[in-house]
C-alpha atoms as a PDB file:
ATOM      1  CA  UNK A   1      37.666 151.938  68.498  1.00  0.00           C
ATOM      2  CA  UNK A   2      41.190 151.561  66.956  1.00  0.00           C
ATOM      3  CA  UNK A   3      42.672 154.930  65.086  1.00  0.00           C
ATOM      4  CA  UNK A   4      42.425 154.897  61.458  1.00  0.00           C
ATOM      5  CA  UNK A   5      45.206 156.903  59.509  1.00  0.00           C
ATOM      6  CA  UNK A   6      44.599 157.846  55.759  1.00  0.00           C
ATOM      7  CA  UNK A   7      47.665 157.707  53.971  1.00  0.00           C
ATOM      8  CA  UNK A   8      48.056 159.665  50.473  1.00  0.00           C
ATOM      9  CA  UNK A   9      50.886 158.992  47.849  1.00  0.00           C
ATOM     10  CA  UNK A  10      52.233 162.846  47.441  1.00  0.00           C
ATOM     11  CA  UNK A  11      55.419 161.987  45.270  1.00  0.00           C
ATOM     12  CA  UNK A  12      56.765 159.354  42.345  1.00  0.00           C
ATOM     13  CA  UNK A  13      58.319 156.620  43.131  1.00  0.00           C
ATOM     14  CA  UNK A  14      60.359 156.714  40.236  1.00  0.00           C
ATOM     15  CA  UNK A  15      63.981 156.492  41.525  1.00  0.00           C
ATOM     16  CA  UNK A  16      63.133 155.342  44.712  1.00  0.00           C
ATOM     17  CA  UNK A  17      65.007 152.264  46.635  1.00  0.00           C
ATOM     18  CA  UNK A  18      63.667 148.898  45.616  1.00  0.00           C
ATOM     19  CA  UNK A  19      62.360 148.308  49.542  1.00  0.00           C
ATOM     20  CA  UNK A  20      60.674 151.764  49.371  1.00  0.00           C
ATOM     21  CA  UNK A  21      58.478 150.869  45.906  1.00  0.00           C
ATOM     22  CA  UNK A  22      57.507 147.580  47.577  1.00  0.00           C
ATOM     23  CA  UNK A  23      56.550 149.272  50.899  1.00  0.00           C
ATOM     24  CA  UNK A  24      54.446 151.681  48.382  1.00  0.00           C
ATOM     25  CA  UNK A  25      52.734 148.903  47.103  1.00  0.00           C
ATOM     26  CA  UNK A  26      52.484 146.888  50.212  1.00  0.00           C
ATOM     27  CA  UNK A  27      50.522 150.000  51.767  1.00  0.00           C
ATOM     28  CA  UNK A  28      47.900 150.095  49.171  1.00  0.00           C
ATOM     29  CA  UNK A  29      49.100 152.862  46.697  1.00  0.00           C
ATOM     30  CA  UNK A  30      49.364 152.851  42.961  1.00  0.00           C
ATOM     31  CA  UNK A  31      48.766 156.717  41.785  1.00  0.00           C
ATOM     32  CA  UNK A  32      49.986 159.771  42.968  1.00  0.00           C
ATOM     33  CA  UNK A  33      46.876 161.329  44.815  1.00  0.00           C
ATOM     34  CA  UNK A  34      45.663 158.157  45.984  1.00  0.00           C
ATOM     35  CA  UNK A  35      44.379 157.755  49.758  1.00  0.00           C
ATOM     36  CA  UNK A  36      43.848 154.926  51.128  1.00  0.00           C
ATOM     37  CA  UNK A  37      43.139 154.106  55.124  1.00  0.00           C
ATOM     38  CA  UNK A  38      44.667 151.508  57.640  1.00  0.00           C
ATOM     39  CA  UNK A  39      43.860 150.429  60.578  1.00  0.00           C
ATOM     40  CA  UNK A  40      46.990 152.095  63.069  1.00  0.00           C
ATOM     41  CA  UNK A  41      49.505 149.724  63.874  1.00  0.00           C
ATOM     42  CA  UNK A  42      53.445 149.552  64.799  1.00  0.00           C
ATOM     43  CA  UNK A  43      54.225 147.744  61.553  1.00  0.00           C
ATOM     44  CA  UNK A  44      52.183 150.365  60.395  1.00  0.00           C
ATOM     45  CA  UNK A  45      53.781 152.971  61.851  1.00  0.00           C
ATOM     46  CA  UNK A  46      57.236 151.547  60.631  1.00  0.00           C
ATOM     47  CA  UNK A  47      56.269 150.926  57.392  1.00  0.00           C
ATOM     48  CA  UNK A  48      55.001 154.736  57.327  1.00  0.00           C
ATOM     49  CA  UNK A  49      58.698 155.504  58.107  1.00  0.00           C
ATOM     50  CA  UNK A  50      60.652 153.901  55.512  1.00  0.00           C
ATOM     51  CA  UNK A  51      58.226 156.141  52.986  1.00  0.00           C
ATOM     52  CA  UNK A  52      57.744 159.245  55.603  1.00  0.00           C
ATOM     53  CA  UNK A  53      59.191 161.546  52.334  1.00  0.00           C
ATOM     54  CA  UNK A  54      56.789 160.139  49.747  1.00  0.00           C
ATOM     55  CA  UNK A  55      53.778 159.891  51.980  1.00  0.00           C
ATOM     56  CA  UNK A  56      51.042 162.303  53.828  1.00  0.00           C
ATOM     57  CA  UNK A  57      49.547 160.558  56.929  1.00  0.00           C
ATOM     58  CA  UNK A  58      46.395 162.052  58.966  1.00  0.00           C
ATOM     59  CA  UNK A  59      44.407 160.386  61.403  1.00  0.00           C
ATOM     60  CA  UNK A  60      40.679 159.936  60.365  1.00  0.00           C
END
């Protein structure tokens, strides 16, 4: 079975770089407090990255 990780918006994006908002989106996330869970990947993993400061990743 592949790992899920649940990934939760914990700050604004207000004032972030434009690639950061659009990797927001791209994950899934709209609201602050909002979890949503992928399906672990590397383009996962790197898009986890780019966000790593905005973002709170645990493995479900």
């Amino acid at each position: 079975m592949a790992k899920q990780l649940a990934i939760t918006l914990k700050k604004s994006i207000i004032g972030a770089k434009k690639n950061q908002k659009a990797t927001v989106e791209a994950l899934g996330l709209r609201k602050i407090r909002q979890t949503v869970v992928q399906t672990d990947s590397a383009s996962l993993r790197g898009m986890i990255t780019i966000v790593a400061h905005l973002v709170e990743v645990t493995e479900v």
